[in-house]
Protein backbone atom coordinates (compact mmCIF):
# COMPACT_ATOMS: atom_id res chain seq x y z
CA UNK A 1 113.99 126.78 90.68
CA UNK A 2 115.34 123.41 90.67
CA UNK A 3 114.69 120.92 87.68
CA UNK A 4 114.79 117.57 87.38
CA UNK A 5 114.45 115.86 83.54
CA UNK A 6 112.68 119.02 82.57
CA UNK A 7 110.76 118.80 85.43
CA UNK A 8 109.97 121.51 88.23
CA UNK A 9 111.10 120.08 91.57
CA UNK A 10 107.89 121.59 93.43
CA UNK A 11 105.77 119.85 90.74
CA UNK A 12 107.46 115.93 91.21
CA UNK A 13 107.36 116.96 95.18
CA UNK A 14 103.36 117.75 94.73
CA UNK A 15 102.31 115.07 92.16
CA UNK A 16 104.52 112.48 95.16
CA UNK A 17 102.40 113.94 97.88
CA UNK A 18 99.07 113.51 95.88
CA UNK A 19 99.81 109.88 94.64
CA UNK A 20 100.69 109.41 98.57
CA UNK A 21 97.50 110.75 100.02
CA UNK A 22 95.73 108.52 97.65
CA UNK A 23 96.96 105.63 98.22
CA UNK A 24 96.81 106.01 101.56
CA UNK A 25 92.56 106.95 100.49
CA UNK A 26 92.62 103.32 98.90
CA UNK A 27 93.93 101.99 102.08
CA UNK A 28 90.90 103.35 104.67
CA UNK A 29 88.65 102.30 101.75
CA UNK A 30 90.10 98.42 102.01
CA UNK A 31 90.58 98.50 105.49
CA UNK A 32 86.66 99.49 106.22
CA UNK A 33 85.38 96.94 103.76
CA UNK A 34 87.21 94.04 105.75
CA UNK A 35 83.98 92.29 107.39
CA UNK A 36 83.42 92.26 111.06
CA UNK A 37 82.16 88.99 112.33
CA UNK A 38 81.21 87.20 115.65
CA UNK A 39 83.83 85.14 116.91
CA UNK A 40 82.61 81.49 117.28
CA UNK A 41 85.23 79.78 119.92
CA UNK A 42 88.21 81.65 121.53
CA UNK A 43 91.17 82.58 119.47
CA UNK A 44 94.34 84.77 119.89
CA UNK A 45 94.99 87.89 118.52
CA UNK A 46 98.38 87.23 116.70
CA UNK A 47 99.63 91.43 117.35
CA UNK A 48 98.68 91.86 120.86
CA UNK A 49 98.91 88.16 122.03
CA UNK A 50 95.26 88.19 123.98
CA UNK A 51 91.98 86.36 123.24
CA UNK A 52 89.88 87.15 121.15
CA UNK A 53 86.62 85.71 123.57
CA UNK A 54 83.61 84.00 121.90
CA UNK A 55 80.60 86.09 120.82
CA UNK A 56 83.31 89.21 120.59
CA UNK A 57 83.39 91.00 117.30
CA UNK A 58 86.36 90.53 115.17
CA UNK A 59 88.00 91.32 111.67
CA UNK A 60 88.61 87.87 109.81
CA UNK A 61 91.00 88.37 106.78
CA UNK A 62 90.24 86.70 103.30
CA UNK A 63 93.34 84.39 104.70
CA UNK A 64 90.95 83.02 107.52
CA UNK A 65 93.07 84.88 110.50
CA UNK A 66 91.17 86.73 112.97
CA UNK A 67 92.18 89.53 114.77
CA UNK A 68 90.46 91.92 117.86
CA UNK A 69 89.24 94.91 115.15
CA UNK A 70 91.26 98.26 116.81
CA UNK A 71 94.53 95.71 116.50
CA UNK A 72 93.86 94.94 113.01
CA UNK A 73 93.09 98.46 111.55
CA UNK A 74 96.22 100.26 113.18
CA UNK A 75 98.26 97.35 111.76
CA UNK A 76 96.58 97.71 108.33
CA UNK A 77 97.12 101.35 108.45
CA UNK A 78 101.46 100.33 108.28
CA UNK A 79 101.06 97.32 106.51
CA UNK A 80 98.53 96.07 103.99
CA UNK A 81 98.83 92.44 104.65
CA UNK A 82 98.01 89.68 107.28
CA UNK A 83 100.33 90.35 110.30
CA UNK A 84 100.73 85.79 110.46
CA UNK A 85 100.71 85.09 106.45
CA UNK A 86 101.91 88.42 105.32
CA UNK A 87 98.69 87.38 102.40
CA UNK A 88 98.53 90.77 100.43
CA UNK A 89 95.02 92.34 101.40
CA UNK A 90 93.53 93.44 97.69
């Protein structure tokens, strides 16, 4: 088979896959611990543009922006960060 600096070429493809599902393990882990709060006074949703209505549960971001929860996860799932501040979630 094919080698790269001593290296099997279905080994580096494996160990890339494995470091990828994990990271994306840490992801789900972050994105579930996000907390899930009662909106007090009508806000927008900054990725689909609608409001977020009082009383409606929302995910608030350690940067203070709020966002409807389904709108927040799938955007977390692409990009780790606030979708207005770009603040890295940790």
């Amino acid at each position: 088979g094919w080698t790269f600096n001593n290296e099997e070429y279905s080994e580096i493809v494996e160990r890339q896959v494995n470091d990828l599902y994990k990271k994306k393990e840490e992801n789900v882990n972050k994105i579930e611990k996000i907390k899930i709060i009662k909106n007090e006074e009508i806000c927008e949703c900054s990725i689909c543009m609608e409001n977020i209505e009082e009383n409606m549960e929302c995910k608030e971001l350690e940067c203070g922006h709020k966002y409807h929860i389904e709108c927040v996860d799938k955007w977390l799932k692409r990009d780790l960060s606030c979708a207005v501040c770009r603040f890295e979630i940790i």
